[in-house]
Protein backbone atom coordinates (compact mmCIF):
# COMPACT_ATOMS: atom_id res chain seq x y z
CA UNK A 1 -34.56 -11.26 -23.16
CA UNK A 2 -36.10 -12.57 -19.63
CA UNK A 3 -38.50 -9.90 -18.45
CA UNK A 4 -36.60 -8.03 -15.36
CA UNK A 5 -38.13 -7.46 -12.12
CA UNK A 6 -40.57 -4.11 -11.65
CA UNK A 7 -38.36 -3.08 -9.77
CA UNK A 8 -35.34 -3.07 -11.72
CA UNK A 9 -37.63 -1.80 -14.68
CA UNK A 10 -38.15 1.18 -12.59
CA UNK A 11 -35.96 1.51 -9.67
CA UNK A 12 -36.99 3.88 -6.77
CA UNK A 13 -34.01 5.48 -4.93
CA UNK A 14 -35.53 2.82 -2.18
CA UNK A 15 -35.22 0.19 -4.46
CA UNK A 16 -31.80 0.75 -5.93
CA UNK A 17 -29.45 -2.01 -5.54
CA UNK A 18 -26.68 -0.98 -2.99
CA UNK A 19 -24.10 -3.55 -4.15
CA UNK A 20 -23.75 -1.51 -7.69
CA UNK A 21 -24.08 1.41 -6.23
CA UNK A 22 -20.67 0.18 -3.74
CA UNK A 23 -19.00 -1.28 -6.78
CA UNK A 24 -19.17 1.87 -8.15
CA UNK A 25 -18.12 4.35 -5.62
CA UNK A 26 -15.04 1.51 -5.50
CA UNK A 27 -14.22 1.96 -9.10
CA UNK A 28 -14.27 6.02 -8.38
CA UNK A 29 -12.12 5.34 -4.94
CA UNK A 30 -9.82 3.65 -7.16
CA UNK A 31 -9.73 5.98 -9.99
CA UNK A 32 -8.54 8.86 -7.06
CA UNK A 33 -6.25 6.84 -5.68
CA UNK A 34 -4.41 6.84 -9.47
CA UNK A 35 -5.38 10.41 -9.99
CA UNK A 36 -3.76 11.19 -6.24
CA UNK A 37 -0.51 9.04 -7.47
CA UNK A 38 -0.42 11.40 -10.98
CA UNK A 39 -0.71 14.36 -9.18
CA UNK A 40 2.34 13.38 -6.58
CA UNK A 41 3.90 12.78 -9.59
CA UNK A 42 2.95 16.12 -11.55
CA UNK A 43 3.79 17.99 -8.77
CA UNK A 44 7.03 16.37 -8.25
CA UNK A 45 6.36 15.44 -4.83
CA UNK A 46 7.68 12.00 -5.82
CA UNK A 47 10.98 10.50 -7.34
CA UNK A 48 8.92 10.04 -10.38
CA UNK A 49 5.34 9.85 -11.53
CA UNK A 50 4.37 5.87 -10.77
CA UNK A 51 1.02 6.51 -12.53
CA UNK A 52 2.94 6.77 -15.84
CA UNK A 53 4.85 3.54 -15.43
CA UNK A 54 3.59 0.15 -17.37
CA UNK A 55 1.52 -1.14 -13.85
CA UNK A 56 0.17 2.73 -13.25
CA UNK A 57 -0.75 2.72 -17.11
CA UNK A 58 -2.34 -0.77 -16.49
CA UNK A 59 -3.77 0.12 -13.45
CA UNK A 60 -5.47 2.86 -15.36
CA UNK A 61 -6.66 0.78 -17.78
CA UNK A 62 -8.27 -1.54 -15.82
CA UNK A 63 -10.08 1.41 -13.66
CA UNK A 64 -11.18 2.78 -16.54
CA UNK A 65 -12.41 -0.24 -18.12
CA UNK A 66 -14.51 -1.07 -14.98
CA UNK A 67 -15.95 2.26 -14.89
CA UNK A 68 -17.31 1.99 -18.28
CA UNK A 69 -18.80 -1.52 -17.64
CA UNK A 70 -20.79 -0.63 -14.70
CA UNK A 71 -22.06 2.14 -17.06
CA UNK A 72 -23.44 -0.56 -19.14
CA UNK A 73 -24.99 -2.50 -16.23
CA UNK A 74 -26.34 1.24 -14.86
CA UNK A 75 -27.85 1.43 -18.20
CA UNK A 76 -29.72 -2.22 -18.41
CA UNK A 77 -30.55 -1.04 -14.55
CA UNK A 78 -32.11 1.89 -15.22
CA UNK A 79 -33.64 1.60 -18.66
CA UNK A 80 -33.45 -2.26 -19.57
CA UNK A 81 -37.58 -3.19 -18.53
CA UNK A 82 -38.80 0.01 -20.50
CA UNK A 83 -37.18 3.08 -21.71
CA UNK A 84 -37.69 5.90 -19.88
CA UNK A 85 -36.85 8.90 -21.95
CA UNK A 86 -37.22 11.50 -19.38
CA UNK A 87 -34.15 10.45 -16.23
CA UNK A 88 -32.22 9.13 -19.47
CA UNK A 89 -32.04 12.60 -21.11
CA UNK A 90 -31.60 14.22 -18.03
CA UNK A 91 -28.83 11.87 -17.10
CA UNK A 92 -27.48 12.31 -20.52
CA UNK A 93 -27.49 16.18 -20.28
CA UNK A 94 -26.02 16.18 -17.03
CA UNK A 95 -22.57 13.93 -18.17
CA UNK A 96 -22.61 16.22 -21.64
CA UNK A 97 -22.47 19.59 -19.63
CA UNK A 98 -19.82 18.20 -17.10
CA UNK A 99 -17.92 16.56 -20.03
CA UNK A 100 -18.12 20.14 -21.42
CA UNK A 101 -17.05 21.67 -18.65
CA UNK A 102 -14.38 19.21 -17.70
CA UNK A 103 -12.72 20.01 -21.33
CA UNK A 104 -13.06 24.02 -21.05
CA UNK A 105 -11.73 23.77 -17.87
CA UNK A 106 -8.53 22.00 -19.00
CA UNK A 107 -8.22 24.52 -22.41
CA UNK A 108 -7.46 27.28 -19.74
CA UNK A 109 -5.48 25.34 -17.17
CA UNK A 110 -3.47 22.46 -19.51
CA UNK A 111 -3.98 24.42 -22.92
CA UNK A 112 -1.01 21.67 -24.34
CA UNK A 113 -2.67 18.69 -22.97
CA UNK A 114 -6.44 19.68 -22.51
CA UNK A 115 -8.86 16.70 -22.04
CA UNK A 116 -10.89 16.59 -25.74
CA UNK A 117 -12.33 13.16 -25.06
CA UNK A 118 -11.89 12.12 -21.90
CA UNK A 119 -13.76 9.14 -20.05
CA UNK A 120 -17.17 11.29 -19.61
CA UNK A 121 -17.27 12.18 -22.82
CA UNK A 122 -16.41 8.52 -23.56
CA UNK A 123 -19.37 7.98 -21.22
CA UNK A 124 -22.12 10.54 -23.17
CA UNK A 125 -21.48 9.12 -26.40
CA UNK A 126 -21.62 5.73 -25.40
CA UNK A 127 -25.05 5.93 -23.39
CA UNK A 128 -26.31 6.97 -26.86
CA UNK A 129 -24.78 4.16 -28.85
CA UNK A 130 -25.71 1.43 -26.47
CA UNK A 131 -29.20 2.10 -26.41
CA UNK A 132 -29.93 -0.61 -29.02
CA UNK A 133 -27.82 -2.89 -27.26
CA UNK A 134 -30.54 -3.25 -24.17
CA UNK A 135 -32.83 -4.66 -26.97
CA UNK A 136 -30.33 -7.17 -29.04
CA UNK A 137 -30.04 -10.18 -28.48
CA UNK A 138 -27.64 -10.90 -25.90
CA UNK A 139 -25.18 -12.70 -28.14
CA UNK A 140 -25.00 -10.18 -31.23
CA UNK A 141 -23.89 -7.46 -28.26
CA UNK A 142 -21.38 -9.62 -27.14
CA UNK A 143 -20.40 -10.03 -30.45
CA UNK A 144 -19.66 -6.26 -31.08
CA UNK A 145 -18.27 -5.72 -27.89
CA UNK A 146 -15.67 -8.09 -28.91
CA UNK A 147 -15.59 -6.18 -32.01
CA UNK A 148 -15.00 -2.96 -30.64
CA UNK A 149 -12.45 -3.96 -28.26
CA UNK A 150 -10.16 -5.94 -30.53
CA UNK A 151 -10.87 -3.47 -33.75
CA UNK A 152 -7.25 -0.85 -32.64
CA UNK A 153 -4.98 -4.00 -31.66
CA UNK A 154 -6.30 -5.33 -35.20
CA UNK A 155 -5.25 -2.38 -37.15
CA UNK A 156 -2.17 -2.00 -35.75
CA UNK A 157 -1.16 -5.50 -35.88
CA UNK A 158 -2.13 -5.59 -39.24
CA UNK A 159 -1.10 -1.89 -40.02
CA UNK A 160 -3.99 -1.46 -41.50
CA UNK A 161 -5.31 1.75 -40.14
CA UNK A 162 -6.14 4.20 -43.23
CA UNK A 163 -4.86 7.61 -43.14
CA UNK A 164 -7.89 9.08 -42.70
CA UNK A 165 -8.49 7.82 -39.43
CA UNK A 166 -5.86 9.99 -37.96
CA UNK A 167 -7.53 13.13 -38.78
CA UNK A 168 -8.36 15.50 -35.45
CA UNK A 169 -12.11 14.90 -36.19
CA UNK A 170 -11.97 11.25 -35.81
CA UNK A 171 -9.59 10.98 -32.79
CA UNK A 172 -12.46 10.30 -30.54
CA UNK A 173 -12.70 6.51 -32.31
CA UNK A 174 -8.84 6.22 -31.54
CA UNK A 175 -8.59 3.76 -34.54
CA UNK A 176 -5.74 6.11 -36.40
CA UNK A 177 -2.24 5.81 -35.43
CA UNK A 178 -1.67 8.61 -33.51
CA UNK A 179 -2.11 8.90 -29.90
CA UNK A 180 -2.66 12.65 -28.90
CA UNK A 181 -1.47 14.40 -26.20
CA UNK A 182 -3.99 14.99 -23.62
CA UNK A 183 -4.17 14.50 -20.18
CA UNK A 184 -7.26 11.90 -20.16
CA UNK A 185 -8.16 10.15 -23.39
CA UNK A 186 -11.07 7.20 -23.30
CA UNK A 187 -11.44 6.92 -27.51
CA UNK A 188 -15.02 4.89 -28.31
CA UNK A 189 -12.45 2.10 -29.34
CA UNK A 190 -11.75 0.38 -27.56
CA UNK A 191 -13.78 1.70 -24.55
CA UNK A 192 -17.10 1.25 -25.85
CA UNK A 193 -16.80 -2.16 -25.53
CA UNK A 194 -16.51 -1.91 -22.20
CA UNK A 195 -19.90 -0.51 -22.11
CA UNK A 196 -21.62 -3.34 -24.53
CA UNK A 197 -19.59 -6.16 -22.26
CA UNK A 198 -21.61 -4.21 -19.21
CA UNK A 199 -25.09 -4.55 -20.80
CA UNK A 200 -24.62 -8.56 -21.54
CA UNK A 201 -23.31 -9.00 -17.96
CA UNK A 202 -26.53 -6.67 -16.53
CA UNK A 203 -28.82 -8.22 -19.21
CA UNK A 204 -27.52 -11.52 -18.04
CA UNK A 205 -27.39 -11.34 -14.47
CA UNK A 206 -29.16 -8.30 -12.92
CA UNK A 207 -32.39 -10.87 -12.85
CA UNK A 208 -31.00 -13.43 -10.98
CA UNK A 209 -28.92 -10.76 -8.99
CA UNK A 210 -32.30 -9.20 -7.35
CA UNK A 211 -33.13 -12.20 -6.51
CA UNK A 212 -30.03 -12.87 -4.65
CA UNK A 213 -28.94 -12.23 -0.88
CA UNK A 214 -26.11 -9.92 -2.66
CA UNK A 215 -28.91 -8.42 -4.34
CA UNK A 216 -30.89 -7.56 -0.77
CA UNK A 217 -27.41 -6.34 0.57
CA UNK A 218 -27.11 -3.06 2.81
CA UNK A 219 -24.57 -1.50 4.07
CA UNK A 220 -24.30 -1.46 7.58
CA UNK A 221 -20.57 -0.24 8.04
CA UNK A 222 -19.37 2.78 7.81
CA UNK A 223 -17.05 1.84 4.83
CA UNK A 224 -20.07 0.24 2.58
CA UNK A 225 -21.99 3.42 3.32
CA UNK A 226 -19.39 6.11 2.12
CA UNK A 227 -18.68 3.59 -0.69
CA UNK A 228 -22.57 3.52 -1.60
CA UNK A 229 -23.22 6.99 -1.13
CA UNK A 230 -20.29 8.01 -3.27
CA UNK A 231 -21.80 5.60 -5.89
CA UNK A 232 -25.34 7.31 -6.17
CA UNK A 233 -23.74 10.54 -6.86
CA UNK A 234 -20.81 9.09 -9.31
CA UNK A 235 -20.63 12.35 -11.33
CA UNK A 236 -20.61 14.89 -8.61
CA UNK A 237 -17.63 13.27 -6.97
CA UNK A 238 -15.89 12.51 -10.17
CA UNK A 239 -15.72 15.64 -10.87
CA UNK A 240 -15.00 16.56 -7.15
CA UNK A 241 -12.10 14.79 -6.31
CA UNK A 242 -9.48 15.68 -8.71
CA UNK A 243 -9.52 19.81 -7.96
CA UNK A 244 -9.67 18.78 -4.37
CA UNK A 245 -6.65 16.04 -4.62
CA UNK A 246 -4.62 18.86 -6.98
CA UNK A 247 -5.48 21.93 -4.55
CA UNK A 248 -4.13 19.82 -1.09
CA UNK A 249 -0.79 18.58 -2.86
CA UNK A 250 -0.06 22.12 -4.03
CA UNK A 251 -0.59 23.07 -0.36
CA UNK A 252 2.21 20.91 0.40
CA UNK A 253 4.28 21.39 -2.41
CA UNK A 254 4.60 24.67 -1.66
CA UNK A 255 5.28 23.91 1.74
CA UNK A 256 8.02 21.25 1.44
CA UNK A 257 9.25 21.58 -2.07
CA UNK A 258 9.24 19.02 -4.51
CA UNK A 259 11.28 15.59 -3.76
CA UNK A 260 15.24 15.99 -3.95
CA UNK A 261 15.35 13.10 -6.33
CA UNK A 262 12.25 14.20 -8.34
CA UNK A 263 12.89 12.89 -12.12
CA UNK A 264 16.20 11.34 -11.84
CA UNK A 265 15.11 8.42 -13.38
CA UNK A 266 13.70 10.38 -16.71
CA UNK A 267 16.43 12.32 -16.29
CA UNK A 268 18.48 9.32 -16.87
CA UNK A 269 16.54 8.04 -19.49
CA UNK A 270 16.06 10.93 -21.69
CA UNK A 271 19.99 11.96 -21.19
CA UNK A 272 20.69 7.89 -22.47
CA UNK A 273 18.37 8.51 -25.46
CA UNK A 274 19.86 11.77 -26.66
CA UNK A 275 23.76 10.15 -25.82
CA UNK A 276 22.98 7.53 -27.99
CA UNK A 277 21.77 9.45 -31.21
CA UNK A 278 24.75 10.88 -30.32
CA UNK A 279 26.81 7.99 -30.98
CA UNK A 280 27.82 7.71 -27.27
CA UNK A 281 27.61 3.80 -26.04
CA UNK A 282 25.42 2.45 -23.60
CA UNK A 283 28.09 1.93 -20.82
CA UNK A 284 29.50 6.08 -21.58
CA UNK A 285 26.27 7.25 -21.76
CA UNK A 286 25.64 5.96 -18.24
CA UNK A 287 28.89 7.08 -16.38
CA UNK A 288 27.94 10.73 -17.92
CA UNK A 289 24.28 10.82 -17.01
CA UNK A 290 25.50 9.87 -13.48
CA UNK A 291 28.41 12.47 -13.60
CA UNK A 292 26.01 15.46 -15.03
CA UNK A 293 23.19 14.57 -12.44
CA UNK A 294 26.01 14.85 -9.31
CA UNK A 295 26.84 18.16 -10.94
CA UNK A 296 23.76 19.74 -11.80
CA UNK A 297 23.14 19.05 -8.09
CA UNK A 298 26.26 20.23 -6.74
CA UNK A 299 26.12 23.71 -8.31
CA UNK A 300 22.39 24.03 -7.51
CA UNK A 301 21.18 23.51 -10.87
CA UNK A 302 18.84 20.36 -10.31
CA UNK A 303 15.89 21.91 -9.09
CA UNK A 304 15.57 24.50 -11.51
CA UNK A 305 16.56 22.14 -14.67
CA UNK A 306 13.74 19.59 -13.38
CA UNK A 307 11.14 22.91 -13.51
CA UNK A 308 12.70 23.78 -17.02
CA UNK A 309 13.24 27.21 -15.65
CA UNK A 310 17.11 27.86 -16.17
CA UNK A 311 17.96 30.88 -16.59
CA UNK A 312 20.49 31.76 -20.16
CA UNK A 313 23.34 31.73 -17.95
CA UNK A 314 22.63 29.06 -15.96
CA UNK A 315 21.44 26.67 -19.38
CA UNK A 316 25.51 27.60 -20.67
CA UNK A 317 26.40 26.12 -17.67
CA UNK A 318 24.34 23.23 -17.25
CA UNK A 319 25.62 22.84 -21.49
CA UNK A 320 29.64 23.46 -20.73
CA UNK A 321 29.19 20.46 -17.55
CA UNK A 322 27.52 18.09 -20.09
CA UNK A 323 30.31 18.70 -22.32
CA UNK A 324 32.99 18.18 -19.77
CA UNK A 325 30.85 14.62 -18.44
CA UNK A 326 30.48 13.45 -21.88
CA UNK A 327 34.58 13.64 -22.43
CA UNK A 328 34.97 12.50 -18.87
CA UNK A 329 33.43 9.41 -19.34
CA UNK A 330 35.22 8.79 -22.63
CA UNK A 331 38.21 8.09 -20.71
């Protein structure tokens, strides 16, 4: 590769280029805006959780998948002129302990769900596996970044995933067929080719970016600044914002009470799906969602089905209006 500028061999905090450093502290901006829209959801502050609908899941996606490709440019940034063991460890030691942290954390607080391999983690392992990626040529790392990122649509198109693959050791690859429960999963595949795409597009164009009147950019408003400063200290606010984000809507949660038409929509769903193994049809399942939903809420049951905290009595009840919808609507 093209030699790259002294200064992007060995960037001073003076020297750092403020336009990647705004790119991302917009990727993290984003990523709390989704987190903020989970947690409404979570916390039932909203008819439903839009973060786990198809554009929330995409939208996730695509936040995610930025993330992890400025990684790769950070990478061809910071170590792509000569390695520099000593910030990379550091650096390195620094996302392993939060990534740690982050998964101990959610063992105590989402024991069901706990993050095992989450998008640091993702992060830590991939900073180790792209290092020979900022000395490849160019076109054999975009190469395996196709690789990587086509290899789990492959295997399930194909069903070819062995067996093996689905073991709880090798869930961080996420090349098996099952998809664990966890509240944040980033698997190496396909996310690490995120991370290789990031290194051709800094290996490419980081040169001829320096050189650029983007490159020389600085924010002046007050908007690039927070953006750029958030940025430079990525990790600290990553790991920041969600306690902060969960912490305020719990304050109001516990203030205003969750949405009166908080999971009506699952509700609806789920009560279809179960109707149906039932033999109910489509049209009768409907009418006796509808009916059990208007008298769930009518006897004050809603609330406390939605929280799954009905008591015996109140779960025969909820069980003997069911029964009466169901035969209702088969009239």
């Amino acid at each position: 590769m093209a030699a790259l500028p002294r200064r992007l061999a060995a960037p001073s905090p003076a020297g750092r280029l403020a336009v990647i450093d705004a790119a991302r502290g917009a990727a993290l901006a984003a990523m709390a805006l989704y987190h903020g829209t989970w947690d409404l959801g979570f916390l039932r502050l909203t008819p439903e959780n839009a973060a786990l609908t198809p554009l929330g899941r995409a939208a996730a996606h695509g936040i995610a998948g930025s993330f992890l490709a400025l990684v790769g440019v950070s990478l061809v940034l910071a170590q792509g002129g000569a390695f520099r063991p000593r910030p990379y460890l550091t650096r390195l030691a620094r996302i392993g302990l939060a990534a740690a942290a982050i998964s101990l954390a959610t063992r105590v607080a989402f024991p069901e769900s706990w993050i095992f391999f989450g998008i640091l983690h993702c992060i830590a392992v991939s900073s180790l596996l792209a290092l020979p990626a900022l000395r490849m040529p160019v076109a054999l790392v975009a190469m395996a970044a196709l690789a990587v990122l086509a290899a789990p649509t492959v295997l399930a198109w194909r069903d070819a995933a062995p067996d093996f693959l689905d073991a709880p050791a090798l869930l961080a690859l996420g090349l098996g067929r099952t998809v664990p429960v966890t509240n944040d999963y980033v698997p190496l595949f396909p996310w690490f080719g995120c991370v290789l795409a990031g290194i051709c597009a800094g290996r490419l164009g980081l040169p001829r970016l320096a050189r650029s009147r983007l490159g020389s950019w600085r924010p002046a408003s007050r908007g690039g600044r927070i953006l750029a400063g958030a940025g430079r200290h990525s990790l600290a606010v990553y790991l920041v914002h969600q306690p902060v984000l969960l912490g305020l809507f719990s304050g109001v949660v516990a203030v205003t009470g969750p949405h009166p038409r908080a999971g009506e929509a699952s509700f609806r769903q789920d009560y279809a799906q179960t109707c149906a193994v039932a033999g109910g049809a489509p049209e009768r399942c409907r009418a006796a969602a509808e009916c059990l939903l208007e008298r769930l809420r009518g006897e004050g049951l809603w609330q406390a089905a939605g929280r799954g905290t009905l008591s015996g009595e109140e779960r025969a009840r909820a069980v003997t209006l069911s029964q009466a919808c169901f035969m209702q609507a088969s009239e």
